[in-house]
Protein backbone atom coordinates (compact mmCIF):
# COMPACT_ATOMS: atom_id res chain seq x y z
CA UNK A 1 55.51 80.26 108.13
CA UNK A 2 56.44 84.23 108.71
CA UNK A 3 53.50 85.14 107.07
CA UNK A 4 50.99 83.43 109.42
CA UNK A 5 52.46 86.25 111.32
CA UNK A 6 50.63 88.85 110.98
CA UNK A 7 48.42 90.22 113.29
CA UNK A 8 50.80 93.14 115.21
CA UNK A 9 50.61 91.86 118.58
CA UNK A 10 52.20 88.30 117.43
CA UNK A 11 54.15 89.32 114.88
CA UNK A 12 57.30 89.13 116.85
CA UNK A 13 56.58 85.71 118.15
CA UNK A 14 55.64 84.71 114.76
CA UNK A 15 58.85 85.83 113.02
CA UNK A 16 60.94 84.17 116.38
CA UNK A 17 59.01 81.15 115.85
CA UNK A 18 59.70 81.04 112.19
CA UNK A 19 63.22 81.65 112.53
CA UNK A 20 63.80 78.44 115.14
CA UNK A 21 62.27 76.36 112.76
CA UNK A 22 64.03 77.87 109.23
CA UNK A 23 67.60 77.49 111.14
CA UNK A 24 67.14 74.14 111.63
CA UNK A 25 66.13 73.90 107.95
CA UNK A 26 69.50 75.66 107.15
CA UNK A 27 71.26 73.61 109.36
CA UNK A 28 70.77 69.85 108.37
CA UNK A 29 68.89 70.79 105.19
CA UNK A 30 71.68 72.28 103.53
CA UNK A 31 73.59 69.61 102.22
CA UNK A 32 70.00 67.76 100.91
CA UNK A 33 69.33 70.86 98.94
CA UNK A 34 72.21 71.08 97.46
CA UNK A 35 72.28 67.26 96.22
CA UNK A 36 68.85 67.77 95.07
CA UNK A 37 69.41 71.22 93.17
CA UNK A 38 66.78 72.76 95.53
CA UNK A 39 68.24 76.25 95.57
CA UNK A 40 64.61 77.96 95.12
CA UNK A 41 63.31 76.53 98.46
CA UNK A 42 67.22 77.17 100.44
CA UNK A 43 66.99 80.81 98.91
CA UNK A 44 62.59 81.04 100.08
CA UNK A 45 64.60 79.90 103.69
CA UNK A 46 67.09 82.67 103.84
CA UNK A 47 64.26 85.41 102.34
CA UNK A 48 62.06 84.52 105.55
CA UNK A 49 65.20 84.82 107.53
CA UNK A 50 65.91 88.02 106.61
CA UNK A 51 62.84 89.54 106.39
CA UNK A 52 61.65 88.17 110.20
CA UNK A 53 64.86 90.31 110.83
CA UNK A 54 63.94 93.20 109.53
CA UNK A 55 60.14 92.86 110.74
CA UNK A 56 61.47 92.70 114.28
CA UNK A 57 62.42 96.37 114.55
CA UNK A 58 58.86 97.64 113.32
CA UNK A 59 57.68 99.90 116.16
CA UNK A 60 60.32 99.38 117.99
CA UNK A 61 61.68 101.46 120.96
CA UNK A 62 65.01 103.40 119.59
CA UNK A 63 67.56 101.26 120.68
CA UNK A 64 69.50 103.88 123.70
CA UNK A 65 66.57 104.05 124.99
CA UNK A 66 65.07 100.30 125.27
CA UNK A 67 64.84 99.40 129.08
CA UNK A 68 65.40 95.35 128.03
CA UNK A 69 67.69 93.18 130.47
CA UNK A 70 70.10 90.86 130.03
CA UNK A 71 68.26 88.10 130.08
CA UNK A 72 65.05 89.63 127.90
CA UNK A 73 67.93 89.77 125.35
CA UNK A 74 68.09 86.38 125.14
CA UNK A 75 64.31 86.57 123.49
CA UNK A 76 65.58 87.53 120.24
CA UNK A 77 68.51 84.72 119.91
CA UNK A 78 66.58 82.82 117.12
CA UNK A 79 66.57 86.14 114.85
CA UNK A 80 70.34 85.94 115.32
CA UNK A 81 71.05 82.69 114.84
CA UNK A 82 69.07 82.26 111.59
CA UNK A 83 70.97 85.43 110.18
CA UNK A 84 74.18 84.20 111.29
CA UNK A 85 73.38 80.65 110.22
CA UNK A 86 73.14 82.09 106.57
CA UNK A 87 76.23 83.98 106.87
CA UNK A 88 78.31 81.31 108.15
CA UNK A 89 77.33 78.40 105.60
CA UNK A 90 79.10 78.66 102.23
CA UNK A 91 75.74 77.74 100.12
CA UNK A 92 73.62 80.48 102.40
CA UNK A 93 76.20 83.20 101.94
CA UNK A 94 75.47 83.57 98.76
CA UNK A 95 71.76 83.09 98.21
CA UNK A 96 71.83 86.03 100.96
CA UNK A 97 74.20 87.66 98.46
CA UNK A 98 71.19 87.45 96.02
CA UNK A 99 68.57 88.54 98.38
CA UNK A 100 70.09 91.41 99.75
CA UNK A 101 71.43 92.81 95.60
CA UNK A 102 67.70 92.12 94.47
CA UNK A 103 66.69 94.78 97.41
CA UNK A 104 65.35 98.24 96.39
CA UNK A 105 67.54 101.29 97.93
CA UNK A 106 64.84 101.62 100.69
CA UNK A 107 64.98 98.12 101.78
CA UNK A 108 68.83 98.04 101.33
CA UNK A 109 68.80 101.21 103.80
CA UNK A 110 66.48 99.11 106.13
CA UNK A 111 68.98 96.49 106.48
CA UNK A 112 72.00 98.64 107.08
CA UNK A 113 70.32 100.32 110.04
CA UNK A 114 69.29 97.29 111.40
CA UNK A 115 72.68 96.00 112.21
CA UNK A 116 73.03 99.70 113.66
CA UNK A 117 69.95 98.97 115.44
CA UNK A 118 70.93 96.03 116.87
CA UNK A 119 74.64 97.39 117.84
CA UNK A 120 73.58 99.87 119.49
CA UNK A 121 71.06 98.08 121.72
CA UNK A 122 73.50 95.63 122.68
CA UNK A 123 75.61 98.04 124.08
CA UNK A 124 72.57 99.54 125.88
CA UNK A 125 71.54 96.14 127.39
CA UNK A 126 74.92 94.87 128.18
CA UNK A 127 77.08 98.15 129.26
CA UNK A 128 77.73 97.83 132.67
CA UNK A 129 77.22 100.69 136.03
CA UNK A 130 81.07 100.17 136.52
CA UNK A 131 83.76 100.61 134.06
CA UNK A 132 85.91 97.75 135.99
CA UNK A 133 83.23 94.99 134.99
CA UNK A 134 84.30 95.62 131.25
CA UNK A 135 86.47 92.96 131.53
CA UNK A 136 84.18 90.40 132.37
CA UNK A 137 82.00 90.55 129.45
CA UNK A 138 80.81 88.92 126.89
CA UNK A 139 81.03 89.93 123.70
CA UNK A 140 80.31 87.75 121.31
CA UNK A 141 77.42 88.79 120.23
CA UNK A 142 78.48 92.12 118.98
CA UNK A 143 81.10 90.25 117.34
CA UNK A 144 78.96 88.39 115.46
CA UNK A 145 77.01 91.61 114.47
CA UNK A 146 79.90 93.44 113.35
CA UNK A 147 81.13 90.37 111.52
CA UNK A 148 78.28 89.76 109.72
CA UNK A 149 77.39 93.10 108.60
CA UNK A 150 81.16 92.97 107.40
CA UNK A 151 80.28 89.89 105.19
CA UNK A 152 76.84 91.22 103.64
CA UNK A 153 79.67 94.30 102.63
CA UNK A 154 81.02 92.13 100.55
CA UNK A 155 78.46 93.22 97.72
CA UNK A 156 79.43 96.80 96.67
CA UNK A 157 76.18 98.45 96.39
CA UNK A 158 75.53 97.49 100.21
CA UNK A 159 79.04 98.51 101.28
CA UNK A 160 77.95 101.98 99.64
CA UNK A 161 74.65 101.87 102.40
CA UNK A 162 76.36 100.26 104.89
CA UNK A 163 79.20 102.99 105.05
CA UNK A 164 76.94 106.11 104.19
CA UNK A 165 74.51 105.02 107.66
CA UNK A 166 77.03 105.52 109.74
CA UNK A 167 78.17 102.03 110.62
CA UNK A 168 81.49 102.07 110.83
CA UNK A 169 82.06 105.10 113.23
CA UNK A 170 79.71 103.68 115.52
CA UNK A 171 80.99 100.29 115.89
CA UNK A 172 84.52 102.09 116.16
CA UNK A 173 83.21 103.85 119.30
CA UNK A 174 81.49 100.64 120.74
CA UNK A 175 85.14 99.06 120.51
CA UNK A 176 86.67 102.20 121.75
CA UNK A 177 84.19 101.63 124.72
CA UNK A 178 84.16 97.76 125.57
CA UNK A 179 88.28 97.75 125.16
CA UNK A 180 88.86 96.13 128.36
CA UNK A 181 86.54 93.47 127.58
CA UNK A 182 88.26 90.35 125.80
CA UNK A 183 88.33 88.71 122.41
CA UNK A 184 86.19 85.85 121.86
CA UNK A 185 89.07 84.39 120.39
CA UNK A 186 91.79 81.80 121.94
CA UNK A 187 94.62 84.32 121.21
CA UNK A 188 93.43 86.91 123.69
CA UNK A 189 93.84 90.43 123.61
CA UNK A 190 91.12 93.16 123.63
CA UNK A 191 87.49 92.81 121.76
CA UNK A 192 88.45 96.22 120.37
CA UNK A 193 91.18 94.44 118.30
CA UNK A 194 89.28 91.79 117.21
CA UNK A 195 86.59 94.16 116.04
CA UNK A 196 89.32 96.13 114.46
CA UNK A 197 91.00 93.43 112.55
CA UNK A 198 87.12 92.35 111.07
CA UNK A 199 86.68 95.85 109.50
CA UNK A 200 90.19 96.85 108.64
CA UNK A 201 90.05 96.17 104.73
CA UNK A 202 93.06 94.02 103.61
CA UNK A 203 93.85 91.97 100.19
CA UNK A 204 91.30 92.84 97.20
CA UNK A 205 89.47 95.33 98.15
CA UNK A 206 87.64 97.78 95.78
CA UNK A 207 89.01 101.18 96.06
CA UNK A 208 85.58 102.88 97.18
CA UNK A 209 85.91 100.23 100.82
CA UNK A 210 89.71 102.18 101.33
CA UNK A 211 88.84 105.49 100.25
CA UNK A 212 85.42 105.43 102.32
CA UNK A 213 86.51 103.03 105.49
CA UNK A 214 90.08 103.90 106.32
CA UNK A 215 89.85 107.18 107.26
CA UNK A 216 86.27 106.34 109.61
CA UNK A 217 88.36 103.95 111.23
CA UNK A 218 91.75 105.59 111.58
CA UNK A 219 89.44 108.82 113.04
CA UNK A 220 87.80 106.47 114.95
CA UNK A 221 91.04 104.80 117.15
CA UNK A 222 92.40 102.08 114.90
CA UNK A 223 96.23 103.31 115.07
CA UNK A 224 95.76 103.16 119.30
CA UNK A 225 94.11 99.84 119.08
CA UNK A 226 97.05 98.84 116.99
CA UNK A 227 99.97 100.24 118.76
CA UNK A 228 98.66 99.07 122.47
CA UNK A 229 98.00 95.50 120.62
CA UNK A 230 101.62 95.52 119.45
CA UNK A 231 103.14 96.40 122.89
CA UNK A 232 101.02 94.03 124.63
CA UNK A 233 101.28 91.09 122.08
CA UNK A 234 105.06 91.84 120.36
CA UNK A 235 105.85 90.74 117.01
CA UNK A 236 104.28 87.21 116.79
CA UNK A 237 106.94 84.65 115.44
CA UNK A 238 104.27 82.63 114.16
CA UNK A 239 100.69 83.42 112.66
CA UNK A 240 98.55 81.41 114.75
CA UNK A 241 99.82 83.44 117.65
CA UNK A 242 98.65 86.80 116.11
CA UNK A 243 95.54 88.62 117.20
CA UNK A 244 95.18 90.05 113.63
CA UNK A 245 92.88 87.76 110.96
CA UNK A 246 95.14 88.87 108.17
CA UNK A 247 98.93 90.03 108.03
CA UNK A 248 100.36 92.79 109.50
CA UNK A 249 97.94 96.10 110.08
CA UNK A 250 99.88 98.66 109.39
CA UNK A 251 101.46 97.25 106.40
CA UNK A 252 98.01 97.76 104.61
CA UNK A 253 97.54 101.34 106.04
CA UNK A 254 100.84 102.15 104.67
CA UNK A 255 100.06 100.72 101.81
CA UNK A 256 96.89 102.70 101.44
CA UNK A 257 97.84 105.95 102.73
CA UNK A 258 99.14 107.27 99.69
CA UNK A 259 95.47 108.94 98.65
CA UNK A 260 95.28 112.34 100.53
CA UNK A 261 92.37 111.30 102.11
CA UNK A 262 93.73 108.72 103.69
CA UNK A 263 97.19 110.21 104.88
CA UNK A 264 94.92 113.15 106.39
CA UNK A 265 93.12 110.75 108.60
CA UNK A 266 96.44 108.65 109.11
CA UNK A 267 98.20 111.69 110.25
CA UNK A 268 95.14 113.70 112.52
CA UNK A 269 95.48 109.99 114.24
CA UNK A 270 99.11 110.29 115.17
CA UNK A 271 99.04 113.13 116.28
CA UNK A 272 96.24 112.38 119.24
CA UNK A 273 98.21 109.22 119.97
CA UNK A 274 98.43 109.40 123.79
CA UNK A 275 101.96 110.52 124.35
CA UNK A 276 102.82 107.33 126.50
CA UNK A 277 102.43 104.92 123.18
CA UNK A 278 105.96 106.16 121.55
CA UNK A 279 107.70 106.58 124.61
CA UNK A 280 107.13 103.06 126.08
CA UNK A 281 107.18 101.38 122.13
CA UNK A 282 110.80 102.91 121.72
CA UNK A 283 111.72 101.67 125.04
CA UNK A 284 110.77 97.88 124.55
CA UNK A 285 112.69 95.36 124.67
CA UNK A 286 111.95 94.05 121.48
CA UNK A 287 114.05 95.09 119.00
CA UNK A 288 111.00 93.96 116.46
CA UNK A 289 108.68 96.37 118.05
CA UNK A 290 110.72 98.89 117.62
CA UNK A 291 111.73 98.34 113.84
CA UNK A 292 108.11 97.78 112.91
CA UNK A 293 106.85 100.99 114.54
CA UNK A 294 109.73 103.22 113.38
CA UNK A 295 109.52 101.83 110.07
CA UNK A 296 106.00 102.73 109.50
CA UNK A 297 106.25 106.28 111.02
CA UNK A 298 109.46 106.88 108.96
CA UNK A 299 107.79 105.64 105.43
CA UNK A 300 104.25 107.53 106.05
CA UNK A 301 105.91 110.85 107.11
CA UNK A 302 107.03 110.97 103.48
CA UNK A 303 103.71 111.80 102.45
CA UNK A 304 104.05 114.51 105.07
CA UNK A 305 105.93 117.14 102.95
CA UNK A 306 103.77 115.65 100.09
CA UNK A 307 99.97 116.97 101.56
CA UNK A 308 102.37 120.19 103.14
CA UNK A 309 102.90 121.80 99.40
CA UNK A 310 99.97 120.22 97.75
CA UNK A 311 97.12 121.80 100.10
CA UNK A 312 99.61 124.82 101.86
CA UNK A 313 101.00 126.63 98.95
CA UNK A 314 99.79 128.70 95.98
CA UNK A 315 100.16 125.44 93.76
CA UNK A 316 97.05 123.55 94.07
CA UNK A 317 96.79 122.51 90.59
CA UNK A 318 99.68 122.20 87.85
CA UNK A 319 98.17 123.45 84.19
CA UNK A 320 97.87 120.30 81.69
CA UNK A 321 99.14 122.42 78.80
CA UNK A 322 102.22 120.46 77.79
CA UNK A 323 104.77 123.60 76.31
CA UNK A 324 103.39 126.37 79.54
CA UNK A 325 104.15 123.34 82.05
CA UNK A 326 107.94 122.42 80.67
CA UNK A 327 110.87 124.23 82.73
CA UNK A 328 108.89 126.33 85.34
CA UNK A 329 105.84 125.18 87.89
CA UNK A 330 102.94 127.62 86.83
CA UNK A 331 101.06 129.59 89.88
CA UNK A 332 96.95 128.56 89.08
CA UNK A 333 95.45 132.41 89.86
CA UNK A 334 92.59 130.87 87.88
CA UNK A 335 92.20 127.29 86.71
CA UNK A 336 90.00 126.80 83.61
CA UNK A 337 88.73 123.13 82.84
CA UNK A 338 88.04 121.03 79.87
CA UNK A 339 84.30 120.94 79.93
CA UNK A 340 83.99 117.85 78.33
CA UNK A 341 86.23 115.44 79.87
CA UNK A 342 86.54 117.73 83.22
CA UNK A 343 89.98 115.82 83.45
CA UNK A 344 92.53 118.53 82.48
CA UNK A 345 92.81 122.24 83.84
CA UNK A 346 94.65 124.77 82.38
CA UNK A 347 95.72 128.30 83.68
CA UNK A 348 94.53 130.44 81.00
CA UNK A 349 92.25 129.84 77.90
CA UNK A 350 95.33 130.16 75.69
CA UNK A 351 97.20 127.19 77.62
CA UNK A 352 93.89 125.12 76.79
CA UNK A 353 94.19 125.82 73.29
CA UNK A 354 97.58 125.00 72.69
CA UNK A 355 97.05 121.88 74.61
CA UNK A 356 93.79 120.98 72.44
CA UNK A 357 95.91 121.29 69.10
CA UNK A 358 98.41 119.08 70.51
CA UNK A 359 97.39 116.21 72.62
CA UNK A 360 94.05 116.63 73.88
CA UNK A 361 91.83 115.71 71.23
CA UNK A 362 92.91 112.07 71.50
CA UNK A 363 92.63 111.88 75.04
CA UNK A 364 89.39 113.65 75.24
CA UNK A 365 86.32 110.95 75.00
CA UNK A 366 88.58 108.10 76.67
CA UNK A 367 89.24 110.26 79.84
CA UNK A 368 86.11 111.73 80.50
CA UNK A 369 84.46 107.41 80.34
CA UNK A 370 87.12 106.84 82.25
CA UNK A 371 86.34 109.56 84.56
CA UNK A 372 83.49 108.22 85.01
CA UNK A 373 83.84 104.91 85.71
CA UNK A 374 86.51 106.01 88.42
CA UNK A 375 84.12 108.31 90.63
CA UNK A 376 81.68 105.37 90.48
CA UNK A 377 84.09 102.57 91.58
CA UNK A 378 84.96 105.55 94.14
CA UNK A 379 88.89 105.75 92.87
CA UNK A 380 88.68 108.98 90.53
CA UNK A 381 91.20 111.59 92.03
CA UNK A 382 90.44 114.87 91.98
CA UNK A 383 93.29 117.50 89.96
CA UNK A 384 94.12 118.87 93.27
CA UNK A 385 94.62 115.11 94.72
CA UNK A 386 96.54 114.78 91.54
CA UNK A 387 99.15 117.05 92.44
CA UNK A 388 99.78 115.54 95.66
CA UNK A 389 101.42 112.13 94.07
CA UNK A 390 102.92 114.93 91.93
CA UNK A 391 104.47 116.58 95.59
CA UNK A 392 105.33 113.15 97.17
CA UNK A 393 107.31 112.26 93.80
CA UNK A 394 109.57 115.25 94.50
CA UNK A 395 109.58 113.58 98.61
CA UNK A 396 110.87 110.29 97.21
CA UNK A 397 113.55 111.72 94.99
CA UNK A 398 115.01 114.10 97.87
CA UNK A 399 114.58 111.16 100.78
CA UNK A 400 115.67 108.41 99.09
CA UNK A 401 117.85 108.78 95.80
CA UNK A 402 119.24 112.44 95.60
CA UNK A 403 121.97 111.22 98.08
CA UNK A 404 123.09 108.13 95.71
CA UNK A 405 122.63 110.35 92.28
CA UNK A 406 124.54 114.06 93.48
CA UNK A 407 128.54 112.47 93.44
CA UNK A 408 127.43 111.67 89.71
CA UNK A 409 126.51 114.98 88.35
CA UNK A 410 128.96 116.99 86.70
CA UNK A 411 129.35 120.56 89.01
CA UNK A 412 129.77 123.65 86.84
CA UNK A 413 133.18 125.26 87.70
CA UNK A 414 133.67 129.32 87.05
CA UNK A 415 132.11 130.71 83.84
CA UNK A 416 131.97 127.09 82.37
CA UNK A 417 128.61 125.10 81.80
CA UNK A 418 129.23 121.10 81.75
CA UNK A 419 127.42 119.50 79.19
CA UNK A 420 126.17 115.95 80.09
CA UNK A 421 126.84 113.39 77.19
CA UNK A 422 123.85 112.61 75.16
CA UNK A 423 123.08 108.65 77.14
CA UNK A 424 119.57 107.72 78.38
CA UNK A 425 117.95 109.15 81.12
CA UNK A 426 117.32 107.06 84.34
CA UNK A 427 114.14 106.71 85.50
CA UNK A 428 113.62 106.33 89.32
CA UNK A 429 110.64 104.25 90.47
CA UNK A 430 109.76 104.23 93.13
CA UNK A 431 106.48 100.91 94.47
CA UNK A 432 104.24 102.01 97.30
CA UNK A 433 103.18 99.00 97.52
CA UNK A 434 105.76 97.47 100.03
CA UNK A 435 107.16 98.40 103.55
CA UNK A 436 109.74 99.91 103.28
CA UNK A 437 108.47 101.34 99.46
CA UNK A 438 110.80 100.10 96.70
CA UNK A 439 113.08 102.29 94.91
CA UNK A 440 114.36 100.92 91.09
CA UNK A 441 116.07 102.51 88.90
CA UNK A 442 114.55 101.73 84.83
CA UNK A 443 115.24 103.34 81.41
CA UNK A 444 112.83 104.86 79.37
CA UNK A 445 111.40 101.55 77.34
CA UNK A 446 111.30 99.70 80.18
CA UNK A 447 108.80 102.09 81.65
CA UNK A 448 106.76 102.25 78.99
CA UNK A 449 106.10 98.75 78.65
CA UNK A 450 105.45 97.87 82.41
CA UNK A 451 102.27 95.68 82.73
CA UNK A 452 100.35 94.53 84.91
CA UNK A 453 97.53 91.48 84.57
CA UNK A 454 98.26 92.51 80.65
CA UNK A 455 98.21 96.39 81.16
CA UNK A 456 100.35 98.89 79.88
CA UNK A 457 101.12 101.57 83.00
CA UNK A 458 102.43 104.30 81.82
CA UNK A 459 101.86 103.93 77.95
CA UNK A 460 99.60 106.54 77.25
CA UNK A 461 100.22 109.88 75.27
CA UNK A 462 101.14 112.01 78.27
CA UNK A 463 103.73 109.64 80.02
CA UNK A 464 105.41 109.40 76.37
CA UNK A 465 105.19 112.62 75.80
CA UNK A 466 107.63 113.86 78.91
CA UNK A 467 110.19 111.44 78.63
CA UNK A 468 110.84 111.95 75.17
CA UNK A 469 111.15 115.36 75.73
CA UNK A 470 113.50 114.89 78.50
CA UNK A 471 115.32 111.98 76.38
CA UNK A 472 116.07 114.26 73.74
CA UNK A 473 116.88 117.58 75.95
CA UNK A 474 120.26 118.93 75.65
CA UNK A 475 120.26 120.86 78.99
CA UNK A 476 123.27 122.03 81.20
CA UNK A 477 120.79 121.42 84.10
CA UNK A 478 120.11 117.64 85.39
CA UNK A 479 116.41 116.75 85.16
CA UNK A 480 115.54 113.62 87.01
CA UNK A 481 112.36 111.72 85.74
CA UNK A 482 110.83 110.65 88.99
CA UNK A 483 107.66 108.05 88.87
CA UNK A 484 105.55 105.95 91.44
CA UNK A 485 103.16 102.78 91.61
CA UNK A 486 100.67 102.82 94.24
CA UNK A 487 98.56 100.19 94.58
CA UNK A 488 94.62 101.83 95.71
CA UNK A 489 92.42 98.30 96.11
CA UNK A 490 91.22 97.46 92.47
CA UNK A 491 93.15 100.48 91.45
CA UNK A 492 96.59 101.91 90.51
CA UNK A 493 97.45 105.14 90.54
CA UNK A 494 100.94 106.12 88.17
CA UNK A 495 102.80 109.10 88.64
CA UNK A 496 105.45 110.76 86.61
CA UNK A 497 107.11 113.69 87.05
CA UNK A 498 110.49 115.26 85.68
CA UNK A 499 112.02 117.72 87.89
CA UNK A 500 115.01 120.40 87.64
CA UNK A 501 117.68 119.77 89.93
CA UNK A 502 118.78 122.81 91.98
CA UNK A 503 122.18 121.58 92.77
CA UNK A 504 123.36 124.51 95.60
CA UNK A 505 119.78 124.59 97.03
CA UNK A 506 119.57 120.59 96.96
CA UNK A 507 115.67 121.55 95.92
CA UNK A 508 113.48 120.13 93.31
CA UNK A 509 111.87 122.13 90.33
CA UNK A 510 108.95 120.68 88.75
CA UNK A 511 109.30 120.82 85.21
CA UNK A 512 106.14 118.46 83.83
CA UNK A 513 104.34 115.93 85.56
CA UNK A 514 101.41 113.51 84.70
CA UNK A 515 99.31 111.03 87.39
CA UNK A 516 96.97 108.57 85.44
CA UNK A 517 94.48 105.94 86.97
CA UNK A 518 94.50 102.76 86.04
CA UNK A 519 92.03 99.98 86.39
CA UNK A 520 89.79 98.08 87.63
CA UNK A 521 92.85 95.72 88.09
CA UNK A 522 90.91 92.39 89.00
């Protein structure tokens, strides 16, 4: 039917025509297809579909500067439908799943800009002369865009085009916009929040969604939209009366904010929070509100000091050679990288030898595939990234443990060294992964063998490596073995460090320290 179309002048009514017809087809044909095993013709429907909606913007006028009304909007409500017809039926979904994977890169592009297209010119049709007649709009349908194009993200390889065109920022700006206007949704509150809470990336999520979408939308206003929806909503008691699709917001910032990339966004964000927001949140009422927002400011500032050493002093990078690293952190003048593996840097040629007769070789071919396979899945950390879980391990200890662990150290007197007895060395662990993070306290073989889904965490030769040292040590000095598990979407990122206590200075030394990404988890 869309390809008695043709002819350029009735193309458009062609493809509108087509897409009445194929909705209907989708609509009370669905269930008859799927008794009769006709997925070829269902999947033919949802191809027309979506190419009538990418035919429609051929030649078109660039969409802030089409001079269509209100009503002339209304002409393309077919091409909508069908689109959102496919996205909203179960059976649809994923034969549009299929369609959109078997698309070239061009094509794939084509489709991502349409929904930018189509954003866009909403906005231009719709926004009104005066700011006060925000709140009586309609929004729906850029819900339904925004939606959408959040469900065809699904698929990796178009979340990769989808976030690259420039999506995300620009819907973020629309919501920024239209925030007066109200949710389409029963519970009320702004469309901005609805929009937010549709493109805010929650439970199972690949790594690459975080790592590229957080930051777009915390740059964007998503801590604001939060904040003003908490004051205005309180903590719901119940989860029909939230405004949120999923759980708690800032639970799975938090949660996420561990990468540097993230935290950077996270914390440029608070700091242009419009000064009014923490004044009037630590004045409410609520006790709630006030425990959820202090608690999330008071667990993400510990990545503060973290990002302050990592990317503000003269220790970027901490050299991989095992003996150079043990007992004093090692200023990188130069850094010098295996060029095989590019995994491990060293601070001299002679640090990269001594590592390479020790532990390297084994590592060597595993790393670099695994390297690999990180940057593609988009959860590969780079050495100086590295270093910052190595930095927020030494934030953990001296927040949240030092206090409990200093009555129990032995304090040299005059002239006299205190030996510590020869027991095992505690471990403290701390999970990211929670609100407030979890602090445990483990022994050596209990570290080793932590699993997940049938995993071994911190098994390999570098983890072992440090805490046997440390096991075996006969030092005056405490040395507390410090390690974390941060959960990054299909990822997890495991940190270990073991750091010299300065006693007097109540300061941490680093004396070796390993990070190691695991996965894909699921």
């Amino acid at each position: 039917m869309v390809d008695k179309a043709n002819d350029f002048e009735t193309k458009h009514f062609g493809d509108l025509w087509a897409a009445k017809h194929l909705c209907r087809l989708v609509i009370y044909g669905t269930k008859l297809y799927e008794q009769e095993e006709g997925w070829y013709s269902l999947e033919m429907i949802v191809k027309h579909l979506l190419k009538g909606w990418l035919r429609s913007l051929e030649g078109a006028t660039p969409a802030d500067q089409t001079m269509m009304s209100p009503a002339d909007y209304k002409f393309w409500g077919p091409l909508h439908k069908g689109l959102f017809q496919c996205i909203s039926e179960i059976s649809t979904t994923s034969l549009l799943w299929t369609v959109v994977v078997a698309l070239d890169k061009k094509a794939m592009k084509k489709v991502a800009d349409s929904l930018s297209y189509r954003c866009t010119e909403w906005a231009t049709v719709h926004r009104p002369k005066r700011k006060e007649d925000i709140r009586n709009m309609n929004c729906s349908d850029l819900v339904d865009l925004v939606s959408g194009a959040f469900q065809i993200a699904t698929l990796p390889t178009f979340d990769r085009v989808l976030l690259k065109s420039g999506f995300y920022s620009l819907v973020m700006k629309l919501a920024m916009e239209f925030r007066d206007a109200r949710t389409t949704k029963a519970c009320g509150g702004s469309v901005a929040t609805e929009i937010a809470s549709h493109l805010l990336p929650t439970k199972n999520f690949r790594a690459s969604t975080l790592v590229g979408t957080l930051p777009i939308l915390l740059e964007g206003g998503l801590l604001e939209i939060i904040f003003i929806d908490l004051l205005a909503m309180g903590v719901a008691k119940n989860d029909s009366a939230s405004r949120w699709f999923g759980d708690d917001p800032l639970f799975y910032i938090f949660r996420a904010c561990h990468h540097p990339r993230i935290y950077e966004a996270l914390d440029s964000a608070n700091r242009i929070l419009p000064p009014w927001i923490e004044t009037v949140i630590e004045g409410d009422p609520d006790p709630a509100v006030r425990d959820v927002y202090s608690t999330f400011m008071k667990c993400a500032r510990l990545y503060r000091r973290a990002g302050q050493e990592a990317y503000h002093t003269d220790l970027p990078f901490n050299c991989a050679c095992f003996e150079h690293q043990q007992g004093r952190e090692v200023v990188m003048t130069s850094a010098f990288q295996c060029s095989r593996c590019k995994t491990a840097v060293y601070c001299s040629p002679r640090c990269q030898r001594s590592d390479w007769e020790r532990l390297h070789p084994e590592e060597c071919v595993t790393q670099r595939r695994h390297r690999i396979e990180s940057e593609l899945a988009g959860a590969w950390l780079s050495n100086r990234e590295q270093t910052h879980y190595i930095h927020a391990l030494k934030a953990f200890f001296l927040k949240n443990v030092v206090g409990d662990v200093l009555p129990s150290i032995p304090h040299p007197t005059r002239g006299i060294q205190v030996m510590s007895p020869n027991t095992p060395v505690p471990i403290f662990l701390t999970i990211t992964s929670q609100m407030p993070v979890i602090n445990e306290t483990c022994f050596a073989m209990e570290l080793l063998k932590l699993e997940e889904n049938g995993r071994t965490l911190f098994s390999d030769a570098r983890f072992r490596a440090i805490v046997n040292v440390i096991q075996s040590l006969e030092s005056t000095e405490f040395i507390a073995l410090v390690a974390s598990l941060s959960r990054l979407g299909d990822y997890l990122i495991c940190a270990l460090g073991a750091f010299l206590l300065e006693r007097e200075e109540l300061g941490l030394e680093l004396w070796n320290g390993h990070v190691q990404i695991i996965g894909p988890m699921y």
